[in-house]
Protein backbone atom coordinates (compact mmCIF):
# COMPACT_ATOMS: atom_id res chain seq x y z
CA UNK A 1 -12.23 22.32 15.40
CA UNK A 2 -9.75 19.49 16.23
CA UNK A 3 -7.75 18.00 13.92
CA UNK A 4 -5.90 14.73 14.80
CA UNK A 5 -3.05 12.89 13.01
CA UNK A 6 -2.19 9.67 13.70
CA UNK A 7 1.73 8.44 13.19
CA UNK A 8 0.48 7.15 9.53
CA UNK A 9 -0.62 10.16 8.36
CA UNK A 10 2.51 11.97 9.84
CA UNK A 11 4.74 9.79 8.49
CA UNK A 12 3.22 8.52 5.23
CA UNK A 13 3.46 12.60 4.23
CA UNK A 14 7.03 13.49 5.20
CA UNK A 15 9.13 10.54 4.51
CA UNK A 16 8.30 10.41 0.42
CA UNK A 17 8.16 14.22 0.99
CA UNK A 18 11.59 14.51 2.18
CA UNK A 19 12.94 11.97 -0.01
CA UNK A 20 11.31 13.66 -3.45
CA UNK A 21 12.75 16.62 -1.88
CA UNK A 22 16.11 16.00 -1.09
CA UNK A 23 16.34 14.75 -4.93
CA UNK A 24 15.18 17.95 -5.69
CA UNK A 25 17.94 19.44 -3.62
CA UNK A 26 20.34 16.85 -4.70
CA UNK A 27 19.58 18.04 -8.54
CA UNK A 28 19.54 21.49 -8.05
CA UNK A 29 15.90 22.26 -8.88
CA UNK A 30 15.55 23.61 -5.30
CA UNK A 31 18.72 25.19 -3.76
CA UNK A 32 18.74 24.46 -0.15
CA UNK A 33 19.10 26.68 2.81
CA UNK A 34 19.78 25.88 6.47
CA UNK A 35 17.21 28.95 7.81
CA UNK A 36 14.47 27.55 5.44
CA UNK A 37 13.66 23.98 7.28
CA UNK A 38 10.46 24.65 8.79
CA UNK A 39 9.42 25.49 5.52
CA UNK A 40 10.96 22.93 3.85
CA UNK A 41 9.05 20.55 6.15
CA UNK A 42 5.78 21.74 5.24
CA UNK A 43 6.89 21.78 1.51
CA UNK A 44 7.64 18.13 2.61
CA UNK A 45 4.75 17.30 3.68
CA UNK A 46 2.75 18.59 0.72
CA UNK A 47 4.61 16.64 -1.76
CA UNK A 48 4.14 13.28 0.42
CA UNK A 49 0.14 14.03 0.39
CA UNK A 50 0.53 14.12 -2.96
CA UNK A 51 2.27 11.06 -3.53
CA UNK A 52 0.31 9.30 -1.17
CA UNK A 53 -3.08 10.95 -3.26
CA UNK A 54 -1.50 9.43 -6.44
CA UNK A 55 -0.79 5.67 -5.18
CA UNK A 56 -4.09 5.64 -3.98
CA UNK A 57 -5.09 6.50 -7.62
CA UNK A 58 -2.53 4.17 -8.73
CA UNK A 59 -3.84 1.15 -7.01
CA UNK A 60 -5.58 -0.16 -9.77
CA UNK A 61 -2.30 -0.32 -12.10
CA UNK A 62 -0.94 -2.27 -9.29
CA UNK A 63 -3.38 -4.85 -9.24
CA UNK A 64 -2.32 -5.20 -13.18
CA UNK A 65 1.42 -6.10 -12.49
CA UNK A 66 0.09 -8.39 -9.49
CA UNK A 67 -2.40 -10.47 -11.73
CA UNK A 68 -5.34 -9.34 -9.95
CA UNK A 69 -6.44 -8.17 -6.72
CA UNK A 70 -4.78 -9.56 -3.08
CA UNK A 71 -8.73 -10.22 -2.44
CA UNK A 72 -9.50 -12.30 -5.54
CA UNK A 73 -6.56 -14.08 -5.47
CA UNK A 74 -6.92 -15.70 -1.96
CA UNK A 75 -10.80 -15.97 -2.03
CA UNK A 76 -9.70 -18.21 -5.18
CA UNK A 77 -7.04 -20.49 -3.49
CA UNK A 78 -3.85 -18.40 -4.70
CA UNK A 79 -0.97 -17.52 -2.26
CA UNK A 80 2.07 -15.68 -3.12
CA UNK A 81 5.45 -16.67 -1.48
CA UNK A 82 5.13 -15.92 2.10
CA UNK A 83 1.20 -15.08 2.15
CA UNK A 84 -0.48 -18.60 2.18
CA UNK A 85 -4.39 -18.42 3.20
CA UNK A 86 -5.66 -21.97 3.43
CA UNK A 87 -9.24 -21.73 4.58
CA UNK A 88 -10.62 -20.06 1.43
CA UNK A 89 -13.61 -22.99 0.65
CA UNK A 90 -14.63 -22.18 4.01
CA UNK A 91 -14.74 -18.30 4.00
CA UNK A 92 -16.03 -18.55 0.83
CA UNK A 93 -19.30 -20.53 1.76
CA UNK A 94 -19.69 -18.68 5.08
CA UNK A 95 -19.70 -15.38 2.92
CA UNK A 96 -22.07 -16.90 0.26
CA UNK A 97 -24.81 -17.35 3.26
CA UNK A 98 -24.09 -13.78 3.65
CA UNK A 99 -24.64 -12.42 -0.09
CA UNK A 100 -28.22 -10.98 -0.90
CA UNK A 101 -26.71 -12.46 -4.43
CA UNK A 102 -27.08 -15.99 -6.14
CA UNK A 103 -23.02 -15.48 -7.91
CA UNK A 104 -21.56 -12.61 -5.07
CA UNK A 105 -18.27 -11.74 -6.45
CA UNK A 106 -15.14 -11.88 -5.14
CA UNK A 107 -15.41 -7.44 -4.20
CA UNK A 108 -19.04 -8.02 -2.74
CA UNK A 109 -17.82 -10.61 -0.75
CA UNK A 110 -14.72 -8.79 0.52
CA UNK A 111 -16.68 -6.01 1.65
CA UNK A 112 -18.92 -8.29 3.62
CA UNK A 113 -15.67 -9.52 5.68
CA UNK A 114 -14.64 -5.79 5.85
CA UNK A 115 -17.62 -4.89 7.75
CA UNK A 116 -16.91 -7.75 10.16
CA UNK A 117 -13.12 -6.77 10.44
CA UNK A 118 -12.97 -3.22 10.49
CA UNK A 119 -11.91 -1.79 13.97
CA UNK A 120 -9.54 -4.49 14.28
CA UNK A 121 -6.56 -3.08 15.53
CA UNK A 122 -4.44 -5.51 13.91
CA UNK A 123 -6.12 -4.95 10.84
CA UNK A 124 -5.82 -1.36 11.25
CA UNK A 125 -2.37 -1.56 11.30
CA UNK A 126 -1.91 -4.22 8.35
CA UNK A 127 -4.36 -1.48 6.15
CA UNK A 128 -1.85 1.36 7.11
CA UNK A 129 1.38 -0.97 6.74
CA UNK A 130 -0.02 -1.41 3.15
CA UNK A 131 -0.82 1.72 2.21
CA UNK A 132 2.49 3.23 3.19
CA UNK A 133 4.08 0.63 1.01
CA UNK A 134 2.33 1.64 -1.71
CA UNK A 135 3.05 5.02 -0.89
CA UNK A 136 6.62 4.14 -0.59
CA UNK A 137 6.56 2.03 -4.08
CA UNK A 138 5.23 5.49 -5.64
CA UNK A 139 8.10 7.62 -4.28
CA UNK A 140 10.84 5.31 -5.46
CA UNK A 141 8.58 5.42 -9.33
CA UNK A 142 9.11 9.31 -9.18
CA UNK A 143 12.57 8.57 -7.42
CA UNK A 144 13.66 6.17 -10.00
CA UNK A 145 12.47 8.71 -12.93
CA UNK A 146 14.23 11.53 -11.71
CA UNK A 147 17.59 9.68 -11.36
CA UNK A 148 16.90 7.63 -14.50
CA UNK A 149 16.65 11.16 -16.17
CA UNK A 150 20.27 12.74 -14.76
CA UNK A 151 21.96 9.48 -14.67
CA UNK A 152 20.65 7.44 -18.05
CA UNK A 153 24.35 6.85 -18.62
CA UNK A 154 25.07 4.99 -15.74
CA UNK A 155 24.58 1.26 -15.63
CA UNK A 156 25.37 1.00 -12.20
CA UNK A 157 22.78 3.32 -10.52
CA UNK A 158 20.14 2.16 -13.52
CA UNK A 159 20.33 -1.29 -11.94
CA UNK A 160 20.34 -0.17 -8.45
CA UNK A 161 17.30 1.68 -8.95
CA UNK A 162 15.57 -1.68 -10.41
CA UNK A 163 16.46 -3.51 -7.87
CA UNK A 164 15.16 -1.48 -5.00
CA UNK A 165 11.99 -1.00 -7.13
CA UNK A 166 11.89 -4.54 -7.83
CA UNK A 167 12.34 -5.29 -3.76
CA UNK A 168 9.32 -2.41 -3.14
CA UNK A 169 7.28 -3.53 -5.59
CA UNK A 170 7.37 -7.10 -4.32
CA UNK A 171 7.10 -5.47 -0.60
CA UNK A 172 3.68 -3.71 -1.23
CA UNK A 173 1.66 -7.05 -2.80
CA UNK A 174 3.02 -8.74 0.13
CA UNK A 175 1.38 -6.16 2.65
CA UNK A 176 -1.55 -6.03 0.28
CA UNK A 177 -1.73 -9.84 0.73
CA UNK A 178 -1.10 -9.76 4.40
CA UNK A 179 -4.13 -7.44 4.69
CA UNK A 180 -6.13 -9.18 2.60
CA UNK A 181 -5.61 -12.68 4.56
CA UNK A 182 -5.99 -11.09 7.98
CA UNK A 183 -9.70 -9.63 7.45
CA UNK A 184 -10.53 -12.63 5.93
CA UNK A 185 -8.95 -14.31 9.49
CA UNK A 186 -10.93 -11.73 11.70
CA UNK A 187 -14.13 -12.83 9.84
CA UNK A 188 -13.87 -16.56 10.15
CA UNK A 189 -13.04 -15.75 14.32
CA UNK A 190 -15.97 -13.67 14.67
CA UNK A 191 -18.00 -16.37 12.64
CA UNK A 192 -16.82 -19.64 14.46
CA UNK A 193 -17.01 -17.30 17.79
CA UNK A 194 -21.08 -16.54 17.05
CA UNK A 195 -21.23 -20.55 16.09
């Protein structure tokens, strides 16, 4: 049996793995040792499938502090600064025709662009881009607790740590959003292509 991991998987693993851990190091919950790194790589990547298992189960709470979903926002008409989608009367009709349903919603009718998108490459890589920002917003969370929890004292680093979660969480509804637009984009090609 052949098991294949692509860069994603590599890397969406061992960088929150080795960040969680070096915090670990940094606090002394783990004492490092130089002989230990292969180890300690493994141990990485453990914690970052983890992490990346618990912003996938997360995703839901995300679409709370976003007001909704990336999908049922731009099927609606509503960008966010730097995603606009302006064709979304005209996807929405074409996906209607689609819909075994009189009132599809805005899911059902996502899934039926998914199936014309998926394979993309570019879509690929705008699903993976998103999903290691999520994964990335979910290691600073556990990042920002553990320092939050040594350093509740400090103003400074308190502040810090909202800011880069502020910049991460605003980061990962972008690439949500960018995903979001583009299989809406690959259906509406493949649709005025077979016109």
């Amino acid at each position: 049996m052949q098991i294949n991991f692509s860069a994603y998987n590599i890397l969406s693993a061992l960088i929150p793995g080795f960040v969680i851990l070096f915090l670990l190091f940094h606090f002394e919950y783990i004492r490092f040792e130089k002989e230990y790194m292969i180890p300690y790589t493994a141990v990485a990547f453990i914690i970052g499938y983890f992490v990346n298992t618990l912003s996938s189960w997360l995703e839901g709470l995300l679409y709370i502090t976003w007001g909704g979903k990336p999908s049922d926002a731009l099927l609606s008409g509503k960008s966010i600064w730097k995603v606009q989608f302006y064709a979304h009367k005209e996807v929405r009709e074409k996906l209607n025709t689609e819909s075994t349903n009189i009132d599809p919603t805005n899911d059902e009718l996502f899934q039926i662009a998914q199936r014309y998108a998926s394979g993309n490459s570019k879509v690929n890589a705008l699903q993976n881009s998103y999903a290691f920002s999520r994964v990335m917003l979910t290691t600073i969370v556990i990042c920002f607790v553990l320092v939050v929890y040594h350093y509740h004292a400090n103003i400074k680093i308190i502040f810090g740590g909202l800011v880069l979660l502020s910049v991460a969480w605003l980061r990962c509804k972008q690439m949500g959003y960018y995903f979001v637009r583009e299989v809406l984009n690959q259906y509406l090609n493949q649709g005025n292509s077979q016109d």
